[in-house]
Protein backbone atom coordinates (compact mmCIF):
# COMPACT_ATOMS: atom_id res chain seq x y z
CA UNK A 1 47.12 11.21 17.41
CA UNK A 2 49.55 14.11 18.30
CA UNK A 3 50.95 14.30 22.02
CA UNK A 4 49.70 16.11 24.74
CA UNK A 5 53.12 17.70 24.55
CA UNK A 6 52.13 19.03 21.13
CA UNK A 7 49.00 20.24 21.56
CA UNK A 8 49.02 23.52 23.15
CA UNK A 9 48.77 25.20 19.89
CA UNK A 10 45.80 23.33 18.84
CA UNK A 11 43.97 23.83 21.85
CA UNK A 12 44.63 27.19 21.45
CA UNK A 13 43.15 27.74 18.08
CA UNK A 14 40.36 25.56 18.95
CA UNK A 15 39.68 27.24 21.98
CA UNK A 16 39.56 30.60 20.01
CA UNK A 17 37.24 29.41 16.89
CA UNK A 18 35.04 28.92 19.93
CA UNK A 19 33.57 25.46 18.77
CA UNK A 20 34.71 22.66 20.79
CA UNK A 21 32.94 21.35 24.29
CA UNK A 22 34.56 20.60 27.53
CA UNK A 23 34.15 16.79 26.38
CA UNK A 24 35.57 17.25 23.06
CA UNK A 25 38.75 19.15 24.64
CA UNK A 26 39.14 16.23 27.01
CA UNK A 27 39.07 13.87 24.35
CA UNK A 28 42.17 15.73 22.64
CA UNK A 29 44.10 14.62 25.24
CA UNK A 30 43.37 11.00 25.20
CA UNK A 31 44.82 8.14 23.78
CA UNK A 32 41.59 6.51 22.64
CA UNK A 33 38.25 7.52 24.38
CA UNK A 34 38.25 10.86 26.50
CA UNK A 35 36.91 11.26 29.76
CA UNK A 36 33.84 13.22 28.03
CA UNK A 37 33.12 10.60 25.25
CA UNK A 38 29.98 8.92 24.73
CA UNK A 39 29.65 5.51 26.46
CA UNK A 40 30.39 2.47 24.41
CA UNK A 41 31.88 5.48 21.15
CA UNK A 42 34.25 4.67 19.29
CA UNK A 43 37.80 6.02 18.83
CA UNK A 44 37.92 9.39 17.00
CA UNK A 45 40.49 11.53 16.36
CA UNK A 46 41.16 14.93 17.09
CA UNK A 47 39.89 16.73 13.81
CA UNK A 48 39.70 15.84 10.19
CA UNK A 49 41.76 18.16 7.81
CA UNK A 50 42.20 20.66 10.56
CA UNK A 51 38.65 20.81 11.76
CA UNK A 52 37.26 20.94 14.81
CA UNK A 53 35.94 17.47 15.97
CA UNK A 54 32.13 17.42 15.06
CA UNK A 55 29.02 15.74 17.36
CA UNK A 56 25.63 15.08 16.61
CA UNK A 57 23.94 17.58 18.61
CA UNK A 58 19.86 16.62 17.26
CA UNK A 59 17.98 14.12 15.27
CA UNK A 60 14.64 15.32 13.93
CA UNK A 61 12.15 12.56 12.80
CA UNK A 62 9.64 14.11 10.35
CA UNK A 63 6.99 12.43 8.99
CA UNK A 64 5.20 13.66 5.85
CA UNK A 65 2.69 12.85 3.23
CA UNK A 66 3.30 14.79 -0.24
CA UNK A 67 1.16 11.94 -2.33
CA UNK A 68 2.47 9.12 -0.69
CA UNK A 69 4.24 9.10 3.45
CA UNK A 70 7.82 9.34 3.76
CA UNK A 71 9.77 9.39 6.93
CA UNK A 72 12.85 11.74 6.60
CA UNK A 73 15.89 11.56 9.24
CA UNK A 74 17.41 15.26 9.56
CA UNK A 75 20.80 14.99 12.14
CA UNK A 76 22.10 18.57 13.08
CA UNK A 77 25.94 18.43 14.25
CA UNK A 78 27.93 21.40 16.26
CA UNK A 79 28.98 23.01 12.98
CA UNK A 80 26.82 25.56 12.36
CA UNK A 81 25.00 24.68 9.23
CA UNK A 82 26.00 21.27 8.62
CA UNK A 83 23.31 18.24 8.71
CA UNK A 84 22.64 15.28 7.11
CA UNK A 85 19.11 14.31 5.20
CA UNK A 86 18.48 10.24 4.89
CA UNK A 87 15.07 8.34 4.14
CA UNK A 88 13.97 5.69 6.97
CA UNK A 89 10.61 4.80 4.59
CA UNK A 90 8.54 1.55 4.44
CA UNK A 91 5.45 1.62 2.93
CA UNK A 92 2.61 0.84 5.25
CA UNK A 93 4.70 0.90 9.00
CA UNK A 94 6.25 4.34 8.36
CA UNK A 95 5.15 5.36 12.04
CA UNK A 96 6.99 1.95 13.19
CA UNK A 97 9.64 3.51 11.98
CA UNK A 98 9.66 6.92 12.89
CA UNK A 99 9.00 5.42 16.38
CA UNK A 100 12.07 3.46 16.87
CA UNK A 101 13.95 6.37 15.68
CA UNK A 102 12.41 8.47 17.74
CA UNK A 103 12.32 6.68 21.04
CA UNK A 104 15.02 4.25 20.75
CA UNK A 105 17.70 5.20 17.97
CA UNK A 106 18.15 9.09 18.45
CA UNK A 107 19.07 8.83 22.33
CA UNK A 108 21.81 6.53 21.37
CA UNK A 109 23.33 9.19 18.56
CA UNK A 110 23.64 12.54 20.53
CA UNK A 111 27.11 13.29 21.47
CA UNK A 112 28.33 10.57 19.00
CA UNK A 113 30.90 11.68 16.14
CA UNK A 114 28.92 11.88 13.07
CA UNK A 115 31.80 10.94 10.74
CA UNK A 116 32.13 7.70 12.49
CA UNK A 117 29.95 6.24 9.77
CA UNK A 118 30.86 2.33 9.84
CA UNK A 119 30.60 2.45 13.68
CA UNK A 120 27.75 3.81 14.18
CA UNK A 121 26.39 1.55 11.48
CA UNK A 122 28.08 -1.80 14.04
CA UNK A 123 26.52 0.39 17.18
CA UNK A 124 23.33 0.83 15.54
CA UNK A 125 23.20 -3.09 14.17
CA UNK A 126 24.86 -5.49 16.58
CA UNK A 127 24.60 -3.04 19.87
CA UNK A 128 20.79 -3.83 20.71
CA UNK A 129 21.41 -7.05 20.41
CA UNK A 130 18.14 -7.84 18.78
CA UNK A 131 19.03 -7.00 15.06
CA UNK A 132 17.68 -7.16 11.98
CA UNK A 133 13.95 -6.88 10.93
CA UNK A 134 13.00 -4.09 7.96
CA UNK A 135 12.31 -1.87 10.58
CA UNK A 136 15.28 -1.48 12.31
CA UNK A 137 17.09 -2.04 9.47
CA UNK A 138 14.90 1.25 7.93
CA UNK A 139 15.41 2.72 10.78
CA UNK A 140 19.35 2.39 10.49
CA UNK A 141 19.34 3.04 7.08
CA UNK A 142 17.95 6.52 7.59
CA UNK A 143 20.44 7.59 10.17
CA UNK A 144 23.27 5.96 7.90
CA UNK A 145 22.51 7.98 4.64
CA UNK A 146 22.49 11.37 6.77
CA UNK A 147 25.79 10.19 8.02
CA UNK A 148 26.98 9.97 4.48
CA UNK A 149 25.52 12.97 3.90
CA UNK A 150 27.57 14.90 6.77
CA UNK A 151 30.75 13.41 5.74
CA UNK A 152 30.26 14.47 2.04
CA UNK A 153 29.44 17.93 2.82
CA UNK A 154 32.12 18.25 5.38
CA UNK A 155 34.47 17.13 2.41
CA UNK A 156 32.70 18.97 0.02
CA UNK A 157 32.51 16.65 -2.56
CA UNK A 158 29.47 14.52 -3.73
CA UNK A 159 29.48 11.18 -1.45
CA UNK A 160 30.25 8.91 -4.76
CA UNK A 161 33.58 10.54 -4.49
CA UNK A 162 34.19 9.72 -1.51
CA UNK A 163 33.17 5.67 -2.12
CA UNK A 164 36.35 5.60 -4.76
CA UNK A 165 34.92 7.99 -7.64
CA UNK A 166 33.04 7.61 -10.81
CA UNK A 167 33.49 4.40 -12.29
CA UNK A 168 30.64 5.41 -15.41
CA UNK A 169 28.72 8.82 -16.82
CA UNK A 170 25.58 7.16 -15.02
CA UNK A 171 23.45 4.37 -14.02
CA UNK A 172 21.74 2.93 -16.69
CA UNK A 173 18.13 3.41 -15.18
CA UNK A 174 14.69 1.45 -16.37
CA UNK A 175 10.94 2.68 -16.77
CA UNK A 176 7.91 0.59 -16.06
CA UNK A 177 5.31 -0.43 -18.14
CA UNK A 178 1.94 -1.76 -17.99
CA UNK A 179 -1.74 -2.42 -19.60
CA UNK A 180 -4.91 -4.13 -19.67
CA UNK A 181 -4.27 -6.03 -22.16
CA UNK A 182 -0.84 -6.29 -24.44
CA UNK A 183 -1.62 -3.48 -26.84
CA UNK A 184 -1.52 -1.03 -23.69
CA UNK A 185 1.55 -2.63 -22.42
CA UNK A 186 3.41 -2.38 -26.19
CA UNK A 187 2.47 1.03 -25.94
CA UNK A 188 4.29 1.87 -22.46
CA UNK A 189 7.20 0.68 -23.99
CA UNK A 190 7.61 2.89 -26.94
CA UNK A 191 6.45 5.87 -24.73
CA UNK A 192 9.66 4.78 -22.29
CA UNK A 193 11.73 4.55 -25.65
CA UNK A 194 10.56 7.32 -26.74
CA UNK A 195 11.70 8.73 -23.68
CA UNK A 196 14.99 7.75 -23.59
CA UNK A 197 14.75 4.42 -21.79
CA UNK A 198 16.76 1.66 -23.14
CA UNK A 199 15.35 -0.87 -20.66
CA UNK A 200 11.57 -1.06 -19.41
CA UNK A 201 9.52 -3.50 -17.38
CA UNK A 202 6.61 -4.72 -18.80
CA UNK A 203 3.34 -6.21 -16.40
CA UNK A 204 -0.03 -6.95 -17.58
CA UNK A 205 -3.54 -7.27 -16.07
CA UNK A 206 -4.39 -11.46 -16.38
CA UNK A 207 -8.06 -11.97 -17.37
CA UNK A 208 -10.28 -13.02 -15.20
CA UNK A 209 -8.81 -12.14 -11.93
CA UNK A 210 -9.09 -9.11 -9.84
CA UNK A 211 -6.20 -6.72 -10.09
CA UNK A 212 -2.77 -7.74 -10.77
CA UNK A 213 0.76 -6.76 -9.20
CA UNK A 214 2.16 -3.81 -11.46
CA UNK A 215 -0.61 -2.65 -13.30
CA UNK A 216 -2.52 -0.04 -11.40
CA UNK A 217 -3.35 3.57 -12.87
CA UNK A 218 0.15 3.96 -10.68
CA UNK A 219 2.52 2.21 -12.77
CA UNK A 220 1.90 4.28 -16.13
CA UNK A 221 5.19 5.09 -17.65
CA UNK A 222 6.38 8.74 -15.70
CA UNK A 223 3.63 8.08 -13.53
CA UNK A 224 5.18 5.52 -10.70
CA UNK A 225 5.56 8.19 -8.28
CA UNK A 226 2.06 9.39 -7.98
CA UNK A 227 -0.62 9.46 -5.13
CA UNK A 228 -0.48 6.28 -2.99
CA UNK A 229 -3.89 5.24 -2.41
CA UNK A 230 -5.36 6.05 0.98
CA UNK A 231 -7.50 3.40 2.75
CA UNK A 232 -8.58 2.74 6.21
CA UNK A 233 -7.61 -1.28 5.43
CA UNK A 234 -5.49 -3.30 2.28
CA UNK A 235 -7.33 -3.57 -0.85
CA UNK A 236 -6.95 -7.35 -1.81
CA UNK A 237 -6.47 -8.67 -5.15
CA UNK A 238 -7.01 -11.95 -6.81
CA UNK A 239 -3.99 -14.45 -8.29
CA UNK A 240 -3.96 -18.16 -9.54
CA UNK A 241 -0.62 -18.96 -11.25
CA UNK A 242 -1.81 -20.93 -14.34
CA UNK A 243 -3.40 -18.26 -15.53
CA UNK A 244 -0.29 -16.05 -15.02
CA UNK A 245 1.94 -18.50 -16.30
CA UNK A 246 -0.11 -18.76 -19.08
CA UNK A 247 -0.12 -14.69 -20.09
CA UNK A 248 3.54 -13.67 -19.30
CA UNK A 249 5.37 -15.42 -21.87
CA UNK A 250 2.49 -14.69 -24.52
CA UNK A 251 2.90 -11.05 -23.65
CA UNK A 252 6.69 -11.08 -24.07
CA UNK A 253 6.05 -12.76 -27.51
CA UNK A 254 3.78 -10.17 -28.60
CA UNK A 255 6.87 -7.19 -27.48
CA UNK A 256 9.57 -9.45 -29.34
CA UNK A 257 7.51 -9.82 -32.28
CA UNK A 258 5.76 -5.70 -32.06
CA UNK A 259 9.59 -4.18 -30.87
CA UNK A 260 12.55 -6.49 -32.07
CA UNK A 261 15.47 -7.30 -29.39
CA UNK A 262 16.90 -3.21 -29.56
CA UNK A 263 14.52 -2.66 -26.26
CA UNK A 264 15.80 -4.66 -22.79
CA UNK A 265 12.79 -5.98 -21.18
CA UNK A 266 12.62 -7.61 -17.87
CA UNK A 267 9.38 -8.60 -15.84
CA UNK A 268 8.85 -8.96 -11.97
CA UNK A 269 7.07 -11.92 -10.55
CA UNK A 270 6.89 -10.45 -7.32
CA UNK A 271 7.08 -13.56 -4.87
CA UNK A 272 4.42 -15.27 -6.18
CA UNK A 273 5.37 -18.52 -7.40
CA UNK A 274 6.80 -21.88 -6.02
CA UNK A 275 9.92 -23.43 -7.14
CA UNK A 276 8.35 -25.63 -9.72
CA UNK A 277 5.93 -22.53 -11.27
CA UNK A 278 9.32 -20.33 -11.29
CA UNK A 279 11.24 -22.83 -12.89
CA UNK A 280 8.47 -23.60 -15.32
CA UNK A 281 8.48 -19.35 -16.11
CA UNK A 282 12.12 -18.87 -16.41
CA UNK A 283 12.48 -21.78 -19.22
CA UNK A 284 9.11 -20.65 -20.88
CA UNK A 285 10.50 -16.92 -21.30
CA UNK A 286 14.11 -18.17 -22.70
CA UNK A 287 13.47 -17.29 -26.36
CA UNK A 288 12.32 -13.29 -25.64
CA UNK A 289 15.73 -12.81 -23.81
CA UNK A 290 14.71 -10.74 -21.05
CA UNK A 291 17.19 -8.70 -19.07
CA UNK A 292 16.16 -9.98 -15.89
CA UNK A 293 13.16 -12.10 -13.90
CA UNK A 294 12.66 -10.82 -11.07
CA UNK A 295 11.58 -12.21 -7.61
CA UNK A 296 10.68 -15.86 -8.84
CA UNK A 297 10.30 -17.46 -5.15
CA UNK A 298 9.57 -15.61 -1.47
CA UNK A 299 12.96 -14.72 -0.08
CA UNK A 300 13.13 -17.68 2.34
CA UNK A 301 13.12 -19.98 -0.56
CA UNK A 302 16.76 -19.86 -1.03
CA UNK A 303 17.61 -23.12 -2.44
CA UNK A 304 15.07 -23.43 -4.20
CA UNK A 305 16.77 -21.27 -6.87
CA UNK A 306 18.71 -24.33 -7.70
CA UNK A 307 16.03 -26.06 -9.25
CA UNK A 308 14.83 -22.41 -11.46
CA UNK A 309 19.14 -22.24 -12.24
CA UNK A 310 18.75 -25.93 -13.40
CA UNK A 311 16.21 -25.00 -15.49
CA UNK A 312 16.73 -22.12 -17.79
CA UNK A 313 19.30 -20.04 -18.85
CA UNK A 314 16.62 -16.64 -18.32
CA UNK A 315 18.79 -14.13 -15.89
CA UNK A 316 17.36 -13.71 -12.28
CA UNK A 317 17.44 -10.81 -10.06
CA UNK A 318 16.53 -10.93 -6.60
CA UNK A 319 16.63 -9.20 -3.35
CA UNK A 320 14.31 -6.55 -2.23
CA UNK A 321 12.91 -8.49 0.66
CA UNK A 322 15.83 -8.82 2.13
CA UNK A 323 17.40 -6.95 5.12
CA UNK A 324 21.06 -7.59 5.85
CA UNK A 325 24.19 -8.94 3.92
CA UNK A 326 23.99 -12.62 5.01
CA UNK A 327 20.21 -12.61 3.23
CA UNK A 328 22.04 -12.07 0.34
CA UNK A 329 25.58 -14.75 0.55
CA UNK A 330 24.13 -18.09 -0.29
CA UNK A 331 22.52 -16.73 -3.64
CA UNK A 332 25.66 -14.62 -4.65
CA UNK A 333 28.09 -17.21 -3.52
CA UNK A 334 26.23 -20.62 -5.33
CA UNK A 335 25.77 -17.87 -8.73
CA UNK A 336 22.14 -18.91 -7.95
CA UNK A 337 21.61 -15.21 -9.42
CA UNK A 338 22.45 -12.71 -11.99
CA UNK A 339 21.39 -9.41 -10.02
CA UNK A 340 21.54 -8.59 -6.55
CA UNK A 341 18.35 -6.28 -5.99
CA UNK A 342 18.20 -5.15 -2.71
CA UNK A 343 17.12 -1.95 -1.57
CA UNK A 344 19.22 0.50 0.13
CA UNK A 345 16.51 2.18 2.54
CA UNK A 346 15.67 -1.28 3.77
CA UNK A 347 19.22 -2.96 4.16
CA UNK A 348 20.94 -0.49 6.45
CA UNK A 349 21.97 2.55 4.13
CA UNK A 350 25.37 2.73 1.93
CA UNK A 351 27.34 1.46 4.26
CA UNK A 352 26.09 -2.35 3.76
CA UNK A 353 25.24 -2.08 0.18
CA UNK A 354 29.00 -1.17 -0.54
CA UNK A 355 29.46 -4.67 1.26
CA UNK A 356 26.80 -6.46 -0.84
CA UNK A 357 28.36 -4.91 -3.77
CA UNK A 358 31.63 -5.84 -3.18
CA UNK A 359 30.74 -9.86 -2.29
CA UNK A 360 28.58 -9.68 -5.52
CA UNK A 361 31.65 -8.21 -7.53
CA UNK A 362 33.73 -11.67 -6.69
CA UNK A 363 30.56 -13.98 -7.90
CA UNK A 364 30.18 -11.69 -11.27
CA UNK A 365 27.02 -10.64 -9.58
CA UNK A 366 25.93 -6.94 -10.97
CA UNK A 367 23.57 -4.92 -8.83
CA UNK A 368 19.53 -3.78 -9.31
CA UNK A 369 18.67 -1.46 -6.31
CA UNK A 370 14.92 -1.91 -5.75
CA UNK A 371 14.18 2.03 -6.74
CA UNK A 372 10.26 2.08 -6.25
CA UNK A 373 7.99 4.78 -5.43
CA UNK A 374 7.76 4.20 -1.77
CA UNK A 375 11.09 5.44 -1.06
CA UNK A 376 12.35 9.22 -1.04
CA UNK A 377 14.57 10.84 -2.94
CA UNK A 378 17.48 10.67 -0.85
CA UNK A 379 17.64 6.78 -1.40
CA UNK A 380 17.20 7.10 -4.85
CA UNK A 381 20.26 9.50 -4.98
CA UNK A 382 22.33 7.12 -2.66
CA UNK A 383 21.48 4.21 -5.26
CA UNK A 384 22.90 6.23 -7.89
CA UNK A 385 26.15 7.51 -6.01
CA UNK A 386 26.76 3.36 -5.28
CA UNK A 387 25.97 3.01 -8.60
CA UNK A 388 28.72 5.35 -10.34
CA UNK A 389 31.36 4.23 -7.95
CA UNK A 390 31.01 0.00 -8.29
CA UNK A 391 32.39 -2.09 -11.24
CA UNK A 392 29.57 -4.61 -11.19
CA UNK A 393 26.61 -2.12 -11.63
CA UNK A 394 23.44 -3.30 -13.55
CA UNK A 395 20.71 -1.56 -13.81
CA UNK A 396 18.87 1.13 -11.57
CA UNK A 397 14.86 1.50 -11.05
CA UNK A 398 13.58 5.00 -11.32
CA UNK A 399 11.06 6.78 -10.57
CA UNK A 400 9.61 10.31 -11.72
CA UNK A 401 8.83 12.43 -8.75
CA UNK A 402 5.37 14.27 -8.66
CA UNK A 403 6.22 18.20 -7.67
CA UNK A 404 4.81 18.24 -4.66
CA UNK A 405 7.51 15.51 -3.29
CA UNK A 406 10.29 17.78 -5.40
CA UNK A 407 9.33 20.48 -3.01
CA UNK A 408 9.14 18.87 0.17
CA UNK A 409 12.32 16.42 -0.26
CA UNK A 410 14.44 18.52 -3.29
CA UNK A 411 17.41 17.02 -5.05
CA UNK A 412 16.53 13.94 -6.59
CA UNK A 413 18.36 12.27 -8.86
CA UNK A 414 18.13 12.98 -13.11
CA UNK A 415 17.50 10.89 -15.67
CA UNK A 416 19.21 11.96 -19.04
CA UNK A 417 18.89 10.15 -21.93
CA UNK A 418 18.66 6.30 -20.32
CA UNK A 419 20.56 7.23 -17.35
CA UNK A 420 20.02 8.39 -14.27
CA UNK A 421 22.45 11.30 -13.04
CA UNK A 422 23.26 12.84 -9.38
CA UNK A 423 23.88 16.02 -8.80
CA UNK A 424 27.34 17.69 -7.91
CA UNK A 425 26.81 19.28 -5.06
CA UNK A 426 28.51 17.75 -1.62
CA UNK A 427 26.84 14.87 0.25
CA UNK A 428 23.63 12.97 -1.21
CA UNK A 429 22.49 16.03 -3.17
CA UNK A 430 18.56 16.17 -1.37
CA UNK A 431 17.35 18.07 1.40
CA UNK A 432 14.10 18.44 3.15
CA UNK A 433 11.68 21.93 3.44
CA UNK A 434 10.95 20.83 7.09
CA UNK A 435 8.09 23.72 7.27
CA UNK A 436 6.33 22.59 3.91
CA UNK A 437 6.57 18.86 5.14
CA UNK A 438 4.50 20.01 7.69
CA UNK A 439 1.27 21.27 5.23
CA UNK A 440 1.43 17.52 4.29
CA UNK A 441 0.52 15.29 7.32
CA UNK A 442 0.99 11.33 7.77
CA UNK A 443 -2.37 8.97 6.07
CA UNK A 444 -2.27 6.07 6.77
CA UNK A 445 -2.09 3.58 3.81
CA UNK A 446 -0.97 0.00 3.14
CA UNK A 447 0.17 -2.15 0.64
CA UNK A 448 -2.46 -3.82 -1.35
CA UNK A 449 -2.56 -7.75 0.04
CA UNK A 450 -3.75 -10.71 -2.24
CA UNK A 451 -5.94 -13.96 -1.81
CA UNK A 452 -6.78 -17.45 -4.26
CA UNK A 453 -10.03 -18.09 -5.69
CA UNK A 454 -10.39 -20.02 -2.61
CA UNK A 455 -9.97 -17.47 -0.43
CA UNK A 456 -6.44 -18.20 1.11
CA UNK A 457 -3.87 -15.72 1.14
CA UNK A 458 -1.44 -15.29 -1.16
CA UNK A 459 2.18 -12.88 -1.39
CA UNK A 460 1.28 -10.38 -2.97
């Protein structure tokens, strides 16, 4: 911080580009917090690279429904031109969301410093006091992926450079395949292969019960991204696990035997199963050498991995469920896992995956990031700019956008022959048509929910 002795000269030049406030003068002159600050800010310095010191002047909520509801988070600053685009989506309490950001999170952020990133990301978390929750943590990640967005444009450099640079060409990305019946599924995965894919996730229908996790008309191969369906109330769907655990491995021994071991493969059991029915999966899909299983047990059932690890040698991701970076320690820490899947939108933005990342890195842990549908384009770049700048990357879920979500929310990531690819351009590389979002109004829609033949409920 210069002195106040020295800083005629840059009071004068600041003063004379005509872009700095009464309270960000003041705040030249003081040694940590000036008299104009925010309450409870953060120390910021004078300028970056010469710059005038930049506030968050807006934060524009927007809503929107281009196939399937996504809740953008748009922060203008006092630099003419320069804002920041994140994703705040979860599928099925978007307007929970939106709301908190709204009414709660964007009084908080104007005045603030928007390259203050990791404290407004300690503000945002452990100021409320409540904490936690996927929708605050939505809510945060949203506001913390416009952030990153600010800072890389600012910079003008893509935000992956700005996390350390490119540690690979790209992020090995996977399709998704699924069927009826095997024959179906065997022929999503050559379609993925013959699309490039070198890794594809394979579901099937299991006789006899009504709809099954994975296998709608939505998870065709290039398809994942399509029209959510839009219901006044949950469509429910039927599961028993012996059934299940009876189909899986036969369908993996029908791709072994139909594609040979050139094709990775991984499945995703979606929460269903208890510790004994995982363990009893994991061991029975062994010899087809799957890249990963994925979401054995529900995420409270930590320690019950132990008894699946004890079990089988079959690599296990998990993740998605959960919200913060201490969901994730016991499972990296104990090796309970091979993958840590979580997903960026839901866990607080960049700034705490880089911290999952790194605590994974120590436990030879690689990384998954849950890359569904359901979330928009600007988390699916961030994934990708975390993925090119970590040593202990896995594997990255795609999905192919429809057009109408390319117009709305432009600049998703690329896929190129197996990988995915962001673009060069500074910050995240997405943006948002704020006056087309609006010819695409909120639906409400929900996540399908499931039931036993006995009518209990079931996870889904």
């Amino acid at each position: 911080m210069p002195s106040n002795a020295g800083s005629g000269n840059r009071r004068e030049f600041l003063k004379s580009a005509g872009t700095v406030s009464l309270a960000g003068t003041a705040a030249l002159a003081q040694p940590l917090l000036g008299r104009g600050a925010v309450s409870g800010d953060a120390p910021r310095p004078a300028s970056t690279a010469g710059l005038p010191p930049l506030k968050i002047t807006d934060v524009r909520v927007i809503v929107t429904c281009p196939g399937r509801n996504y809740v953008l988070v748009k922060i203008m600053t006092s630099e003419p031109g320069l804002y920041g685009v994140g994703d705040a989506t979860l599928n099925g309490r978007e307007l929970a969301v939106a709301s908190d950001l709204e009414k709660h999170i964007a009084p908080l952020l104007i005045g603030r410093d928007p390259e203050a990133v990791e404290d407004i990301y300690q503000f945002l978390y452990r100021g409320p006091y409540w904490r936690g929750g996927p929708i605050q943590m939505t809510a945060l990640a949203g506001v913390d992926l416009a952030l990153w967005d600010i800072k890389g444009k600012r910079a003008g450099m893509p935000v992956y450079q700005l996390l350390g640079g490119r540690t690979r060409i790209g992020a090995l990305a996977y399709d998704h395949a699924s069927g009826n019946d095997f024959a179906e599924v065997e022929d999503g995965v050559r379609k993925a292969m013959e699309r490039g894919f070198k890794v594809c996730r394979a579901q099937v229908a299991i006789a006899g019960l009504q709809g099954t996790y994975g296998t709608s008309a939505r998870s065709k191969p290039g398809e994942v991204a399509g029209p959510a369906p839009i219901t006044d109330l949950p469509s429910t769907e039927l599961f028993e696990p012996e059934p299940y655990l009876r189909t899986i491995p036969r369908l993996f021994a029908h791709l072994r035997t139909k594609l040979g071991e050139e094709m990775e493969l991984l499945h995703d059991a979606h929460e269903r199963l208890n510790p004994v029915q995982a363990a009893r999966l994991a061991k029975d899909l062994e010899p087809y050498h799957l890249f990963y299983l994925e979401d054995v047990l529900r995420p409270e059932y930590k320690e019950s991995f132990r008894l699946v690890r004890e079990h089988s040698t079959t690599p296990l991701a998990m993740g998605e469920l959960f919200n913060t970076l201490w969901d994730c320690v016991p499972l990296i820490k104990e090796q309970l896992i091979d993958f840590i899947r979580c997903d960026l939108g839901h866990i607080g933005g960049i700034t705490n995956a880089r911290k999952v990342a790194a605590l994974a890195e120590a436990f030879q842990v690689q990384t998954a990031w849950h890359g569904p549908a359901d979330i928009g384009p600007p988390t699916h770049a961030a994934n990708v700019h975390v993925d090119i700048s970590i040593p202990n990357f896995g594997v990255q879920e795609m999905v192919f956008f429809p057009e109408a979500t390319q117009e709305v929310i432009p600049g998703a990531p690329e896929f190129k022959d197996g990988y995915m690819m962001v673009r060069e351009t500074p910050g995240l590389g997405t943006d948002v048509n704020e006056e087309l979002a609006k010819k695409y109004p909120y639906q409400r829609a929900y996540l399908p929910t499931a039931r036993r033949k006995d009518g209990s409920v079931q996870d889904w």
